[in-house]
C-alpha atoms as a PDB file:
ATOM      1  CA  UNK A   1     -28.933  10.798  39.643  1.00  0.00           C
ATOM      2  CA  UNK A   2     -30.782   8.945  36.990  1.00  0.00           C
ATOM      3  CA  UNK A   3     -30.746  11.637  34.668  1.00  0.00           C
ATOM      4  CA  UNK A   4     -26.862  11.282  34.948  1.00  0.00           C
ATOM      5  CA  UNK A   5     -26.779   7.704  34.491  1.00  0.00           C
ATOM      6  CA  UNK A   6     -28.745   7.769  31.479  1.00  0.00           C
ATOM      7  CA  UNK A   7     -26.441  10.463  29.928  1.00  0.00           C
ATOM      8  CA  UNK A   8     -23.654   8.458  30.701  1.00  0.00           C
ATOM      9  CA  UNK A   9     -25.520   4.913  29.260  1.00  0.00           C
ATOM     10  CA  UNK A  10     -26.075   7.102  26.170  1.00  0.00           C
ATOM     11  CA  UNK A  11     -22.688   8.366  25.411  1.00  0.00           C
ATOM     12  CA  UNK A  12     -21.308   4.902  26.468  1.00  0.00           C
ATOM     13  CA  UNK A  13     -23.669   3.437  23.475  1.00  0.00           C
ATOM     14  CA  UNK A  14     -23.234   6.291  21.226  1.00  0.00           C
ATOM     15  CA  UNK A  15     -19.542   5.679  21.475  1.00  0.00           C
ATOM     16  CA  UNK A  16     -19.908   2.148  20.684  1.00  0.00           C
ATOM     17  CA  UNK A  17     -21.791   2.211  17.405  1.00  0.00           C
ATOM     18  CA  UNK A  18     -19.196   4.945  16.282  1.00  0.00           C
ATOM     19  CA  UNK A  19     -16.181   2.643  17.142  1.00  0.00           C
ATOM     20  CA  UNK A  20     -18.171   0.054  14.698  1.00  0.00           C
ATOM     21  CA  UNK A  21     -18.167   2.498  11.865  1.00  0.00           C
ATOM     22  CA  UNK A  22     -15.234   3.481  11.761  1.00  0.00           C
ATOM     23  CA  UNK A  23     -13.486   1.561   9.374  1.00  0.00           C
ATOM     24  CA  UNK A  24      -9.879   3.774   8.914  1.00  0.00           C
ATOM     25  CA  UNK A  25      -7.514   1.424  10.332  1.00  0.00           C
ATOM     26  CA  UNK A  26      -9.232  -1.081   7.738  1.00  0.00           C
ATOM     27  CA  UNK A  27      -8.625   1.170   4.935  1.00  0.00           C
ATOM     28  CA  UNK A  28      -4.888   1.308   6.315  1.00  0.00           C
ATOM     29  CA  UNK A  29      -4.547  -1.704   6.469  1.00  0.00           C
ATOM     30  CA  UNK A  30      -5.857  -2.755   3.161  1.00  0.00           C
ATOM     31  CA  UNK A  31      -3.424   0.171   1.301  1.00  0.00           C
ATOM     32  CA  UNK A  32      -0.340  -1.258   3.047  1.00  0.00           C
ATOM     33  CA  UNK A  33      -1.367  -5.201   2.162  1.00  0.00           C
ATOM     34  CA  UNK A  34      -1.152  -3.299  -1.462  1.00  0.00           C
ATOM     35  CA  UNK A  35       2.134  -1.381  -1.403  1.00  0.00           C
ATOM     36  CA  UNK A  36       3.582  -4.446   0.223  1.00  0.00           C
ATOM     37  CA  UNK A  37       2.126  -6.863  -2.641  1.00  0.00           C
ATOM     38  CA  UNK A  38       3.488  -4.489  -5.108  1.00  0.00           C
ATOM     39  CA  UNK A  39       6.916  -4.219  -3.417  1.00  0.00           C
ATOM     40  CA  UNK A  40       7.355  -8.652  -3.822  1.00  0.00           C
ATOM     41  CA  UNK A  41       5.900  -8.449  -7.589  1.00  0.00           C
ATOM     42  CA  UNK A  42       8.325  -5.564  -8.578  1.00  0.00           C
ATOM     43  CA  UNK A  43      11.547  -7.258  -6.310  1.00  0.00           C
ATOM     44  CA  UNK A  44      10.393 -10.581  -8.005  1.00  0.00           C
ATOM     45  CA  UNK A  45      10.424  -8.993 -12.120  1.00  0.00           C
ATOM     46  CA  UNK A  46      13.597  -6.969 -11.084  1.00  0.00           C
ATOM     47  CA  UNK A  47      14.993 -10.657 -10.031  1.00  0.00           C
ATOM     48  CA  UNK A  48      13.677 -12.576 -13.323  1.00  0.00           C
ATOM     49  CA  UNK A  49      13.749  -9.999 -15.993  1.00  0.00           C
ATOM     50  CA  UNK A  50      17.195  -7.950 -14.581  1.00  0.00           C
ATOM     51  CA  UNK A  51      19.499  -9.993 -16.670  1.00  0.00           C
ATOM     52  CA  UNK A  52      18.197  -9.665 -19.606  1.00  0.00           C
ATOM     53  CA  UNK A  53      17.200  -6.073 -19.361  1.00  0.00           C
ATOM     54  CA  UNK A  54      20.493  -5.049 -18.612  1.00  0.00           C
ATOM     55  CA  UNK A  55      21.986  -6.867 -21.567  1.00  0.00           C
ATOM     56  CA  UNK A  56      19.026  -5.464 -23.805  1.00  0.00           C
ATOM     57  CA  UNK A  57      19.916  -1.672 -22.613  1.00  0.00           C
ATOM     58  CA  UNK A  58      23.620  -2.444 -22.613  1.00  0.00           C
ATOM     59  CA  UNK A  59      23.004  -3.443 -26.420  1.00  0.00           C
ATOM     60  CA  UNK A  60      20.820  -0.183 -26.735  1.00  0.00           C
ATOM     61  CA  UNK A  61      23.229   1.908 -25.909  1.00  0.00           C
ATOM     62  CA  UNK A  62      25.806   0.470 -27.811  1.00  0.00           C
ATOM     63  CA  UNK A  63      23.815   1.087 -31.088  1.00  0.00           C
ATOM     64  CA  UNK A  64      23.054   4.510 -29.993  1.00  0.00           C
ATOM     65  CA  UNK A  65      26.762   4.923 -29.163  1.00  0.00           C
ATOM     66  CA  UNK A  66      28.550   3.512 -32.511  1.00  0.00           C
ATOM     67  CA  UNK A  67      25.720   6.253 -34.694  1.00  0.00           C
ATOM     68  CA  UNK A  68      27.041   8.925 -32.426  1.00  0.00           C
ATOM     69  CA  UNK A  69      30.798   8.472 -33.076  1.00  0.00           C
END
């Protein structure tokens, strides 16, 4: 009986220190903070800079259209 209980206190701490090592759902966690940061700084340059890219490629390809014909 005390050879069973000591197994069982073993795995039970054994278990524990792995749960403390594992650091996936960190890493998870970290990569989606990213990909969400990255999502709000390219929604917020598409918002700014749209305007005036449009009109710069709308000029573009007027240039490159007029040459053409």
């Amino acid at each position: 009986m005390v050879k069973f209980i000591a197994t069982l206190s073993t795995l039970g701490f054994t278990f524990q220190q792995r749960l403390r090592r594992d650091e996936r759902g960190a890493t998870a966690v970290e990569y989606a903070l990213l990909v969400g940061l990255i999502a709000v700084v390219l929604v917020a340059g598409l918002t700014l800079f749209g305007p005036a890219l449009k009109d710069f490629f709308g000029g573009l390809a007027a240039k490159t259209f007029n040459k053409t014909v």
